[in-house]
N, C-alpha and C. Protein backbone atom coordinates (compact mmCIF):
# COMPACT_ATOMS: atom_id res chain seq x y z
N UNK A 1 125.88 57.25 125.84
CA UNK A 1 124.87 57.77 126.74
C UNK A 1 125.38 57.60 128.17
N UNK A 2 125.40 58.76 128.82
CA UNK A 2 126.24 58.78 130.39
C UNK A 2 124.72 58.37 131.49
N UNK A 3 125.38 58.02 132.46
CA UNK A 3 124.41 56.80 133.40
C UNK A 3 123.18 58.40 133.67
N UNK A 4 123.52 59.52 133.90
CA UNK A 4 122.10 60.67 134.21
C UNK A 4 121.01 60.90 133.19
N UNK A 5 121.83 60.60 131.87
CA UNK A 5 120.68 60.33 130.52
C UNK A 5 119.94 59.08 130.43
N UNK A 6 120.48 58.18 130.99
CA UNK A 6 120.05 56.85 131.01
C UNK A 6 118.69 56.85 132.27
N UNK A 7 119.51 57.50 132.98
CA UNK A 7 118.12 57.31 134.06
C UNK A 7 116.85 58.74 133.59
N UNK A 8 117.26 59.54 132.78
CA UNK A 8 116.05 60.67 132.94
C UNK A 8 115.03 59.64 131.33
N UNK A 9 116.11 58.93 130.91
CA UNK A 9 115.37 58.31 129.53
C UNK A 9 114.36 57.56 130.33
N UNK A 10 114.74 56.63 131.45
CA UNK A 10 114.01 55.74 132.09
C UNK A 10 112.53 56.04 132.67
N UNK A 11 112.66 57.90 133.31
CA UNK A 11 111.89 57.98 134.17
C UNK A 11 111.03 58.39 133.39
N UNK A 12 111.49 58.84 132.16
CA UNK A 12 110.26 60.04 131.05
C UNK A 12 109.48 58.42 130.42
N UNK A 13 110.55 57.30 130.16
CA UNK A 13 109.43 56.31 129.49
C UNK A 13 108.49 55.63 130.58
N UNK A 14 109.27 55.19 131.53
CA UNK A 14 107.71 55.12 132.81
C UNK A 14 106.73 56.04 132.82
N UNK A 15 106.86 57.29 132.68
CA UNK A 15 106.04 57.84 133.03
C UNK A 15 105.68 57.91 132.02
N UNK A 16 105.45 58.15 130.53
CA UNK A 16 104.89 58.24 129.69
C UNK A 16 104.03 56.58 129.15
N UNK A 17 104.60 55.44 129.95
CA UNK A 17 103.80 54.16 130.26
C UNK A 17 102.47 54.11 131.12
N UNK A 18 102.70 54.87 132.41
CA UNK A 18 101.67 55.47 133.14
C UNK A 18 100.72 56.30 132.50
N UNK A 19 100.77 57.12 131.95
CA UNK A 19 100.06 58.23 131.61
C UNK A 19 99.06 57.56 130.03
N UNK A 20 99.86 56.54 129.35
CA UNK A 20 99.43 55.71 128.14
C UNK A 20 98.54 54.64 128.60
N UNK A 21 98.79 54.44 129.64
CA UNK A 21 98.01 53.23 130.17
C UNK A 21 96.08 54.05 130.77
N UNK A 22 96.23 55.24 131.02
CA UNK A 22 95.72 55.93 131.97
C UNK A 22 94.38 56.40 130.65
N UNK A 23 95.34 56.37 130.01
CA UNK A 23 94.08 57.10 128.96
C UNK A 23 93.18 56.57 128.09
N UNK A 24 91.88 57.20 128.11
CA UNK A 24 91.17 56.48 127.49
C UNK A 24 91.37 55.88 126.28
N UNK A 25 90.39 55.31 125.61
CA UNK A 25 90.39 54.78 124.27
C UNK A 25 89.98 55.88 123.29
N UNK A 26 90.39 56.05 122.58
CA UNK A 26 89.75 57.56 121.22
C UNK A 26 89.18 58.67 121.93
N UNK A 27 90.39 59.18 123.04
CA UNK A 27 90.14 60.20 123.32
C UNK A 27 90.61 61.39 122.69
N UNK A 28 90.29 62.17 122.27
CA UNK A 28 90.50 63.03 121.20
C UNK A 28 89.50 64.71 121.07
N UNK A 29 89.65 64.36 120.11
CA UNK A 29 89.09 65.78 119.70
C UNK A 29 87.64 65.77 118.88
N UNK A 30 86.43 66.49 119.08
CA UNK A 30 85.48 66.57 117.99
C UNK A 30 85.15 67.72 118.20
N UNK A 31 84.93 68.09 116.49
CA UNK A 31 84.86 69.28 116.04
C UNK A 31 83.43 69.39 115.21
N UNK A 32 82.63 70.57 114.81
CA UNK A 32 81.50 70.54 113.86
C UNK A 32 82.36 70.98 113.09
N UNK A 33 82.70 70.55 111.38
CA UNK A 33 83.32 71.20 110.01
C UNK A 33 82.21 70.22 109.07
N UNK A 34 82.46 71.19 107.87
CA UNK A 34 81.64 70.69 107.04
C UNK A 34 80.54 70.52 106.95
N UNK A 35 79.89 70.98 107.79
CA UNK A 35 77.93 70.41 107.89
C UNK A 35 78.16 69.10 108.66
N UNK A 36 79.03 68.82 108.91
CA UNK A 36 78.65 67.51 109.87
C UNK A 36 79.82 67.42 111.29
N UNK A 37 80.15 66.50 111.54
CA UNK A 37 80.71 66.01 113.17
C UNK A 37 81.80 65.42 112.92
N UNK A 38 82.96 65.74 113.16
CA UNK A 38 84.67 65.06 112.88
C UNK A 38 85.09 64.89 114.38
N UNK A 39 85.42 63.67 114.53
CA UNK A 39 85.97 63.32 115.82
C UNK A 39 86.86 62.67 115.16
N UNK A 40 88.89 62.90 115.56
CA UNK A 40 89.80 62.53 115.51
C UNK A 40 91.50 62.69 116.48
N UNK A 41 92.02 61.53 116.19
CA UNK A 41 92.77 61.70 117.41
C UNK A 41 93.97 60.63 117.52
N UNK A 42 95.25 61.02 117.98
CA UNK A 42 95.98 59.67 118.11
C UNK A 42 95.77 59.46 119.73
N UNK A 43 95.90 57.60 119.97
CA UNK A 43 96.10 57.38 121.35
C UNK A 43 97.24 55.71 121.18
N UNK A 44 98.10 56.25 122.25
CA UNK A 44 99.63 56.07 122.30
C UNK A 44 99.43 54.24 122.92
N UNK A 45 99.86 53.33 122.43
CA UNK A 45 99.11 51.99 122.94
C UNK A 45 101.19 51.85 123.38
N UNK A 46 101.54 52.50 124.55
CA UNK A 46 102.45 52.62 125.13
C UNK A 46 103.50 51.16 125.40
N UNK A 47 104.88 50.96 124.99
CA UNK A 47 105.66 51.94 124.21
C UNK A 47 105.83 52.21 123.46
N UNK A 48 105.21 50.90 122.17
CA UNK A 48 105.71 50.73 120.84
C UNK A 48 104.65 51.15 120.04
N UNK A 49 103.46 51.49 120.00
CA UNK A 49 102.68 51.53 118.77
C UNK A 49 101.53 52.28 119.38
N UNK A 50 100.98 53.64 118.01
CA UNK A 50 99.77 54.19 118.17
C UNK A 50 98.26 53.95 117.53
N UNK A 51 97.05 54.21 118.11
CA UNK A 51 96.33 54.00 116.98
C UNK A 51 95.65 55.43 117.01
N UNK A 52 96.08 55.72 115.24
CA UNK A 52 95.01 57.01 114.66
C UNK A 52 93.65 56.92 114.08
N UNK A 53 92.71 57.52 114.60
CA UNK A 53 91.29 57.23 113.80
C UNK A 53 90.92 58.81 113.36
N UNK A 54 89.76 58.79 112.05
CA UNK A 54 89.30 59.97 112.00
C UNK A 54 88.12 59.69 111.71
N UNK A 55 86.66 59.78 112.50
CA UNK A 55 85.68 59.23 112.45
C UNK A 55 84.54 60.97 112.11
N UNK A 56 84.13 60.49 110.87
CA UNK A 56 83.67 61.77 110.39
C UNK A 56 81.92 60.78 109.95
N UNK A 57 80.73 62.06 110.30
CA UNK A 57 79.46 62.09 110.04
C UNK A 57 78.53 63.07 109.62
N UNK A 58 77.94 63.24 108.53
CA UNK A 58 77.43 64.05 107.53
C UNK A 58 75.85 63.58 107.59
N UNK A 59 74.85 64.39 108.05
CA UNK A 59 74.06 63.91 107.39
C UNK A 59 73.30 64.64 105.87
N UNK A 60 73.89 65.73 105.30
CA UNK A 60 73.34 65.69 103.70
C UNK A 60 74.42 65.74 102.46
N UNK A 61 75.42 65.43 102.97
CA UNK A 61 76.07 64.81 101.96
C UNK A 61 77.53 63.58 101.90
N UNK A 62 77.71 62.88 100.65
CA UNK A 62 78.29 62.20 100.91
C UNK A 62 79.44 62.19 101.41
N UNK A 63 80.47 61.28 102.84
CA UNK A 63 81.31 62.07 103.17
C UNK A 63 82.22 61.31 103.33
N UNK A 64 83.90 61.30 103.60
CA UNK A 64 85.04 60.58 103.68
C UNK A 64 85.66 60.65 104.88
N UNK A 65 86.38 59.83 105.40
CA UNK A 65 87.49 60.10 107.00
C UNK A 65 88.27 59.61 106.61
N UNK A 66 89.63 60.03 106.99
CA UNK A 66 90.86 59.61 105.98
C UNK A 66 91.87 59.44 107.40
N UNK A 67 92.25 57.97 108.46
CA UNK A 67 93.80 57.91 109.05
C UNK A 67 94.77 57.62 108.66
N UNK A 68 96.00 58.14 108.77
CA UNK A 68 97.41 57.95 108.01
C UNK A 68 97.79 57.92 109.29
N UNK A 69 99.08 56.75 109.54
CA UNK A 69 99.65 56.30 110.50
C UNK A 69 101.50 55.67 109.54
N UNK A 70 102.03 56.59 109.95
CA UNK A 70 103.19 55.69 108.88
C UNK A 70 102.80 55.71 107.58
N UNK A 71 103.19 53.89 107.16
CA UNK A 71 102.90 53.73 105.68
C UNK A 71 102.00 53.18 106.08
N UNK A 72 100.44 53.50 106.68
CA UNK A 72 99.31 52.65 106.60
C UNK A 72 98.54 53.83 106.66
N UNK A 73 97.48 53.55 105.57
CA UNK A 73 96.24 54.72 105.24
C UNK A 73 94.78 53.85 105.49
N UNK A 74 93.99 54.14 105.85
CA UNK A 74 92.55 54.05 105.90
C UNK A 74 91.70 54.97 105.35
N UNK A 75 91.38 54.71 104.28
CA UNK A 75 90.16 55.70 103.59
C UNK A 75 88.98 55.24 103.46
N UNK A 76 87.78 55.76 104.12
CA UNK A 76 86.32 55.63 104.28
C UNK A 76 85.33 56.49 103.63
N UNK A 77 84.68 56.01 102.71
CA UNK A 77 83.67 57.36 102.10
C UNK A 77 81.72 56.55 102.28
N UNK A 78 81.35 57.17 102.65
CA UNK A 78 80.14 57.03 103.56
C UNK A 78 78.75 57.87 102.30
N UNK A 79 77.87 57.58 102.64
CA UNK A 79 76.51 57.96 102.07
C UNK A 79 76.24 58.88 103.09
N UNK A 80 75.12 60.20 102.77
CA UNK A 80 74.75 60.92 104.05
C UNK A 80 74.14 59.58 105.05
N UNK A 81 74.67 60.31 106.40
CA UNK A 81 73.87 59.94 107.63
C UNK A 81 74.39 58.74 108.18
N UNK A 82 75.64 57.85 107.05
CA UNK A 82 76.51 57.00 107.55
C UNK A 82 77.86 57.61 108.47
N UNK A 83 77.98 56.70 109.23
CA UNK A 83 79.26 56.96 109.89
C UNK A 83 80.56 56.56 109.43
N UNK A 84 81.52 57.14 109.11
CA UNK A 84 82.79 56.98 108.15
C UNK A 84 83.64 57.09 109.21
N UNK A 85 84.32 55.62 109.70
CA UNK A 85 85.11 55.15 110.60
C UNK A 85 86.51 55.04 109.91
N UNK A 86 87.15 55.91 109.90
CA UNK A 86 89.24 55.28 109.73
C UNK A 86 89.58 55.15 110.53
N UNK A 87 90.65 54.19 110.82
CA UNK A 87 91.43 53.73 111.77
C UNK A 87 92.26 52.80 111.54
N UNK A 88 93.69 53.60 111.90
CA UNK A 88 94.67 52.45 111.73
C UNK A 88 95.42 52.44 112.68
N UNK A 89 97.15 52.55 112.61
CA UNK A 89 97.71 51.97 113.65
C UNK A 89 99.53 51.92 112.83
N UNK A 90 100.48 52.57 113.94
CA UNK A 90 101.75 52.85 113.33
C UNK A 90 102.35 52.40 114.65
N UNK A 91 103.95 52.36 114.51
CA UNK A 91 104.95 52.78 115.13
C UNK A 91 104.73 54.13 116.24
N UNK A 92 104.89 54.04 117.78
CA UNK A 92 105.03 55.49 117.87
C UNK A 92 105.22 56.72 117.75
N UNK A 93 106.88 56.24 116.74
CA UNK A 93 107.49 57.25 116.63
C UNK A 93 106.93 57.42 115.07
N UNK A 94 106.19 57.20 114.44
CA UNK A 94 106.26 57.50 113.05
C UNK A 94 104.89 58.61 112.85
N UNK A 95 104.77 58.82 112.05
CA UNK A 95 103.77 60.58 112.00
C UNK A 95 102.70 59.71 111.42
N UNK A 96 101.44 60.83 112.03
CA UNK A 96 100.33 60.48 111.58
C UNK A 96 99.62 62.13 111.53
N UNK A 97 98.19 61.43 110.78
CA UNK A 97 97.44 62.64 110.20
C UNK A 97 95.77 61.91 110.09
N UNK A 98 95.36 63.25 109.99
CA UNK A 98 94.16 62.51 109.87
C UNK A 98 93.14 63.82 109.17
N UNK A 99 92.07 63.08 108.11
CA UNK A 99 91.71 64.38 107.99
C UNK A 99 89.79 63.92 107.18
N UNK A 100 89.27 64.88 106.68
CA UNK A 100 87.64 64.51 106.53
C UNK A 100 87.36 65.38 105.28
N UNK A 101 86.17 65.03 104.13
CA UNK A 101 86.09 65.20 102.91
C UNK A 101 84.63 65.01 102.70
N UNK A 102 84.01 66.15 102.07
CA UNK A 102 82.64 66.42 101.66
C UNK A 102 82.86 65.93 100.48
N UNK A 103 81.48 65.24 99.41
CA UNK A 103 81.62 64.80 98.04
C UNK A 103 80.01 65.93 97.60
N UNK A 104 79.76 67.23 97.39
CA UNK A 104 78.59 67.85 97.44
C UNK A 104 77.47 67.47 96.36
């Protein structure tokens, strides 16, 4: 690695320290699917590690929120009108997913 890669590596991880630090907590995304309310999202706990949640709410039927972070899964299955909280937590660099499940 020549000393101009070294410094653009430097300035993209500061700044991506700044910008990780800056952001809220489970800021993300919510969506209406399913008859009910899916809020999910990764947030970057800057440099080394993320946390994924998928926080899903149904009220007439029974329902699931599912985070995958790496090799760590959280699966939640809820009664109507409960709140079905996943949340886990990986490596930065490792993939995550997240996803929500009606039982009719």
């Amino acid at each position: 690695m020549n000393k101009r890669t070294r410094i653009a590596l430097a300035v993209t991880l500061a700044g991506g320290l700044a910008v990780g630090a800056a952001a809220p907590a489970f800021a993300g995304t919510i969506v209406n699917v399913g008859g009910g309310t899916w809020s999910y999202g990764t947030a970057f706990q800057a440099p080394w590690f993320k946390n994924v949640w998928s926080h899903y709410q149904n009220q007439a039927v029974t329902h699931s929120a599912t985070a995958i972070a790496g090799p760590n899964t959280k699966f939640v299955k809820k009664d109507p009108g409960e709140f079905a909280k996943a949340e886990t937590q990986a490596g930065a660099s490792e993939d995550a997913a997240e996803y929500w499940n009606v039982y009719p």
